[in-house]
N, C-alpha and C. Protein backbone atom coordinates (compact mmCIF):
# COMPACT_ATOMS: atom_id res chain seq x y z
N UNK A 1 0.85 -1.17 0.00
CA UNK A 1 0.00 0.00 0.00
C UNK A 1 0.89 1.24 0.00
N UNK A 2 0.54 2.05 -1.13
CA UNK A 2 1.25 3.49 -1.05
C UNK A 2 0.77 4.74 0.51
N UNK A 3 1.34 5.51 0.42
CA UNK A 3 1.43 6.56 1.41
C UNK A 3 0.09 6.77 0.65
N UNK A 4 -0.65 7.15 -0.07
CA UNK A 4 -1.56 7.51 -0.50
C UNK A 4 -2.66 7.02 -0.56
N UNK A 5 -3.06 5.98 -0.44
CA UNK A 5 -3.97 5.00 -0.26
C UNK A 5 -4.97 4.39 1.14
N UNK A 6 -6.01 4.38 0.84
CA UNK A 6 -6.70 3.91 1.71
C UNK A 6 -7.13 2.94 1.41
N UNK A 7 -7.66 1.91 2.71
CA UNK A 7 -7.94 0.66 2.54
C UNK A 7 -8.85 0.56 3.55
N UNK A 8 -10.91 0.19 3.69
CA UNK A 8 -11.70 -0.16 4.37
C UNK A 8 -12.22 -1.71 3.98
N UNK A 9 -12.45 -2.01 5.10
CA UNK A 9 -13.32 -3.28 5.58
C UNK A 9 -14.36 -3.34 6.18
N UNK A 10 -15.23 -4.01 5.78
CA UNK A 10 -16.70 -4.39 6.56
C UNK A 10 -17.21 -5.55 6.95
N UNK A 11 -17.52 -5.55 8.17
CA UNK A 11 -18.05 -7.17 8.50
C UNK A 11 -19.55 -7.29 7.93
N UNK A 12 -19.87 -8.12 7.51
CA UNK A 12 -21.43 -7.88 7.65
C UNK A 12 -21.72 -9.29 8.34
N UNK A 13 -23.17 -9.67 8.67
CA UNK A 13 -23.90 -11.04 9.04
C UNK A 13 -24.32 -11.29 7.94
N UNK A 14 -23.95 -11.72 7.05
CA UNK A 14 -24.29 -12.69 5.72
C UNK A 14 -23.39 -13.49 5.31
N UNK A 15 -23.45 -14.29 4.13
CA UNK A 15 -22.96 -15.25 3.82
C UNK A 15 -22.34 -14.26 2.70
N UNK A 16 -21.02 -15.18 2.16
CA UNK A 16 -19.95 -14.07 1.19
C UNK A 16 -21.02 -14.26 -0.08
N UNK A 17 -21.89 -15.38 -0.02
CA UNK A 17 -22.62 -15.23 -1.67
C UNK A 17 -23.47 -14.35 -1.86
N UNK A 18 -23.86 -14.21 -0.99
CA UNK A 18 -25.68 -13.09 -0.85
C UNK A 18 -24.76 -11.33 -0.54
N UNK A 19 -23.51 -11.10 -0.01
CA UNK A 19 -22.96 -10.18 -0.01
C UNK A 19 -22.47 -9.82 -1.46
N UNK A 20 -21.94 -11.02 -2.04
CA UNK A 20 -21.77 -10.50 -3.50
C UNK A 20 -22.84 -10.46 -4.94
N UNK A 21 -23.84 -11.12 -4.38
CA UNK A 21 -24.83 -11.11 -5.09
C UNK A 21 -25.13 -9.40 -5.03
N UNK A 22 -25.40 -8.87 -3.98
CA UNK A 22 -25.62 -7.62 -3.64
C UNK A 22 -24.77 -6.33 -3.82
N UNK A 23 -23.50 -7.01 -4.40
CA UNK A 23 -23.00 -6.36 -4.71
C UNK A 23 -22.51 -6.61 -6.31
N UNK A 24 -23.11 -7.18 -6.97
CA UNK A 24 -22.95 -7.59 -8.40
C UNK A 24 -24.41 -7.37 -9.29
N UNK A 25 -25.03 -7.13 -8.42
CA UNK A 25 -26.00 -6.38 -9.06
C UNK A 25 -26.62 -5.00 -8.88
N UNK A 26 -26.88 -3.97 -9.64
CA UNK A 26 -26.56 -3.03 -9.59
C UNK A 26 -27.85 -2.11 -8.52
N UNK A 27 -28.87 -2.86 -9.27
CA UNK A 27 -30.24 -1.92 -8.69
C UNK A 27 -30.09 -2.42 -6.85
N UNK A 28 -29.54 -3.68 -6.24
CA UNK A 28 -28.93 -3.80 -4.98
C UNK A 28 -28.53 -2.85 -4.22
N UNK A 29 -27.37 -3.10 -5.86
CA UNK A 29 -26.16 -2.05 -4.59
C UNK A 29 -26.79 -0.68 -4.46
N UNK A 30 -27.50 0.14 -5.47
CA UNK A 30 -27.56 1.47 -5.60
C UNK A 30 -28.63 1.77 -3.96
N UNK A 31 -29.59 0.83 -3.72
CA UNK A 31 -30.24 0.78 -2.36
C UNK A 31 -29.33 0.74 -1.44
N UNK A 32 -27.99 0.28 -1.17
CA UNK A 32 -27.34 0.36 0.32
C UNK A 32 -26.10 0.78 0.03
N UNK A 33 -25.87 1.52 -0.78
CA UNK A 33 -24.22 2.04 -1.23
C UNK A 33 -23.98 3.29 -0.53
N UNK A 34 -22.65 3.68 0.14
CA UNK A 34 -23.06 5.25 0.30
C UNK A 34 -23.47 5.48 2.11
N UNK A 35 -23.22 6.41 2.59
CA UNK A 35 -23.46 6.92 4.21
C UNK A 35 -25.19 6.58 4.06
N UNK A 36 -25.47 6.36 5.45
CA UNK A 36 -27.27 6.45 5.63
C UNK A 36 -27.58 7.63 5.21
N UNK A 37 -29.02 7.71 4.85
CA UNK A 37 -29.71 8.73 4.09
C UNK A 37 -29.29 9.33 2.64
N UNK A 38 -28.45 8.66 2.48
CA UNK A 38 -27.79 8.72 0.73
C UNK A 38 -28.90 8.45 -0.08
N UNK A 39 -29.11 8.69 -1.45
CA UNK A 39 -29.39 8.18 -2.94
C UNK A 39 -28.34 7.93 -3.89
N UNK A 40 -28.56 6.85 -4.93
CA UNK A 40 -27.97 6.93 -5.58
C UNK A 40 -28.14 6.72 -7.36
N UNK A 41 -27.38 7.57 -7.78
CA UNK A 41 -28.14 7.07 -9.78
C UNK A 41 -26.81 6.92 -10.23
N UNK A 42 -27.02 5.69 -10.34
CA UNK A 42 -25.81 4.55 -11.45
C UNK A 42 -26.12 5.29 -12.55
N UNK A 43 -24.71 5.58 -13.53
CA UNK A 43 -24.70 5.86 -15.02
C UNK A 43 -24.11 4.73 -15.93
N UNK A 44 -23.57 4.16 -15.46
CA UNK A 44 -22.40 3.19 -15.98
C UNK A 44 -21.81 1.89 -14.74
N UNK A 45 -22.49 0.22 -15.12
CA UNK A 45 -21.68 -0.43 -13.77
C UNK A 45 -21.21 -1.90 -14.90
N UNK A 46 -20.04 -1.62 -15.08
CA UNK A 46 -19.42 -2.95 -16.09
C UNK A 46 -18.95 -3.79 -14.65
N UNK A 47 -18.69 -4.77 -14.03
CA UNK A 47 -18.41 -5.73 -12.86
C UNK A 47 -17.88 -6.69 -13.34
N UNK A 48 -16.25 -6.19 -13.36
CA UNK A 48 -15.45 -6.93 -14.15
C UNK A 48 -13.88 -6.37 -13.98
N UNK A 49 -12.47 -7.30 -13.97
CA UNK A 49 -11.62 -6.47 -13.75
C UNK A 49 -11.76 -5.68 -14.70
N UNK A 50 -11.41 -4.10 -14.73
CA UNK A 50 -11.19 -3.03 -15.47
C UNK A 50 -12.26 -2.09 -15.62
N UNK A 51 -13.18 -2.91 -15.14
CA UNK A 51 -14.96 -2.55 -15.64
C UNK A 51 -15.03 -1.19 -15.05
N UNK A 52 -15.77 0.02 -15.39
CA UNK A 52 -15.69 1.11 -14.66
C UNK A 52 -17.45 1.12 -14.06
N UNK A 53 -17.47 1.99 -13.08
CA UNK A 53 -18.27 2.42 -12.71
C UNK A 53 -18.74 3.70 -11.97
N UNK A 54 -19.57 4.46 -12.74
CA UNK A 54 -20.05 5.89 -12.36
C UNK A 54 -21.27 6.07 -11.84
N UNK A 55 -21.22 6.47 -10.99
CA UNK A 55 -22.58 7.14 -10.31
C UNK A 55 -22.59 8.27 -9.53
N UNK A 56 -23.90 8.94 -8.98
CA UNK A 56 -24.11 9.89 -8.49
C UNK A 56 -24.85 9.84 -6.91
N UNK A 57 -23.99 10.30 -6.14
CA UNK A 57 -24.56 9.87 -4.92
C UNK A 57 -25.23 11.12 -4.06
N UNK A 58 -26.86 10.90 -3.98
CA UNK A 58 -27.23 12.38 -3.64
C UNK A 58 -27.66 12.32 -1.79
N UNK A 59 -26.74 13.37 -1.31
CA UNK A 59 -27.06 13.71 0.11
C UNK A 59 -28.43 14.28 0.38
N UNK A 60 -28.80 13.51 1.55
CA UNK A 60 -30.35 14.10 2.45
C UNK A 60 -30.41 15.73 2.38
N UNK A 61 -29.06 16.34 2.27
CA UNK A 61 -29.46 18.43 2.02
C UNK A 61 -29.32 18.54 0.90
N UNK A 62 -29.43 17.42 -0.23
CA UNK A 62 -29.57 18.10 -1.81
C UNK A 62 -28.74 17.90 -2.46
N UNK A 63 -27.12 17.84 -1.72
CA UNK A 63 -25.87 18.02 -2.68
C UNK A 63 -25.74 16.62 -3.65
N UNK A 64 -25.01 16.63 -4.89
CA UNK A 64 -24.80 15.64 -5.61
C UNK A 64 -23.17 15.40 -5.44
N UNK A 65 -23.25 14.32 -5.70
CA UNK A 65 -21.42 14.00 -6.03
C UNK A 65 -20.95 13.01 -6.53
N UNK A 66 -20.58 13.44 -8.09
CA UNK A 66 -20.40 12.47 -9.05
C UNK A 66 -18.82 11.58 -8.27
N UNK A 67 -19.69 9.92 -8.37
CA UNK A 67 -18.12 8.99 -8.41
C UNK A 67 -17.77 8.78 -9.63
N UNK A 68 -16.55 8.21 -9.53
CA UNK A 68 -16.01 7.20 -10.76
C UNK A 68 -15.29 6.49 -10.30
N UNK A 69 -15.43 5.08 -10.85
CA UNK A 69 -14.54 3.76 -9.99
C UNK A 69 -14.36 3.03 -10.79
N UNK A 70 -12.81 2.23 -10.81
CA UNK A 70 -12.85 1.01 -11.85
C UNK A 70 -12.41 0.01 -10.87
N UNK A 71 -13.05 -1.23 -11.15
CA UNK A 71 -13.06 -2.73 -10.75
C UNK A 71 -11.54 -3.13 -10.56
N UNK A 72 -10.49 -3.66 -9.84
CA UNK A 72 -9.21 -3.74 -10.14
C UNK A 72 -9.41 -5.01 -9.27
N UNK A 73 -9.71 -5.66 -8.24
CA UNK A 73 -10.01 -6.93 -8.68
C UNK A 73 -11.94 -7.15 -7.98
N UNK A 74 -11.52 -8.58 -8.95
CA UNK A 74 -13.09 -9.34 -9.20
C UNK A 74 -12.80 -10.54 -8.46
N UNK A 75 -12.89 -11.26 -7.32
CA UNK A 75 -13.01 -12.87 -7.10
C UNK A 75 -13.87 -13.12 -6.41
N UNK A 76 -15.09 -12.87 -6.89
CA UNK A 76 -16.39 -12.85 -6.67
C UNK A 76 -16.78 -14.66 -6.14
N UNK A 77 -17.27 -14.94 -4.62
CA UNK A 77 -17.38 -14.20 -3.81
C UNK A 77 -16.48 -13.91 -2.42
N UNK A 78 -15.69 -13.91 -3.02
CA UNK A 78 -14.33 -13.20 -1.92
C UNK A 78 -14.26 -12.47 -1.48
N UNK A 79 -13.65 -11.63 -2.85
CA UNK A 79 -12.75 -10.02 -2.34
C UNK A 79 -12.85 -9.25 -3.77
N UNK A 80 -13.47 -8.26 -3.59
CA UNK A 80 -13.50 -6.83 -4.34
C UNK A 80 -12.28 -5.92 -4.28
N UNK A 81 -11.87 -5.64 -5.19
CA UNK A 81 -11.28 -3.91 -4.93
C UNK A 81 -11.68 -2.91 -6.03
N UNK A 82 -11.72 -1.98 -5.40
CA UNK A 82 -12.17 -0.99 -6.37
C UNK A 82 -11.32 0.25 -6.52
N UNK A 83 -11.05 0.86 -7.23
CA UNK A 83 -9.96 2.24 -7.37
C UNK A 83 -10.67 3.52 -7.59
N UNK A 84 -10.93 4.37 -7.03
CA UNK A 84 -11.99 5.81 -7.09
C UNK A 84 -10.56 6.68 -8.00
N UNK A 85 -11.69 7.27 -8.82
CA UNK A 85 -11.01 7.84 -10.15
C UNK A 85 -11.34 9.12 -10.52
């Protein structure tokens, strides 16, 4: 890991399949992605190494804030990484 880089983890109570199910499909994820009281509108979700993905994540006071992320790894249902771009 570079000086620059961050790295989070999450436990959840599920099983790694139903976590990646939920996270391999898009209309899922866009329901629990993001701080509580978030929205979100997917523009683009390829789920795949390289695959990019853009969306817009809108805060409970209005503000918008475009992401961009590409897939860097896939070992679905393992381990994700993703790179914010």
């Amino acid at each position: 890991m570079s000086s620059r880089e961050i790295s989070t983890s999450r436990v959840v109570n599920a099983s790694a399949e139903r976590i990646a199910e939920a996270i391999r499909d898009p209309e899922q994820l866009a329901k629990w992605w993001g701080p509580k009281g978030f929205t979100n509108t997917f523009h683009s979700f390829d789920f795949r190494v390289g695959g990019k993905w853009d969306l817009t994540m809108h805060a409970p006071d209005g503000n918008s804030f475009e992401n961009h992320w590409e897939f860097v790894v896939v070992d679905s249902p393992h381990r994700f990484a993703l790179r914010h771009i």
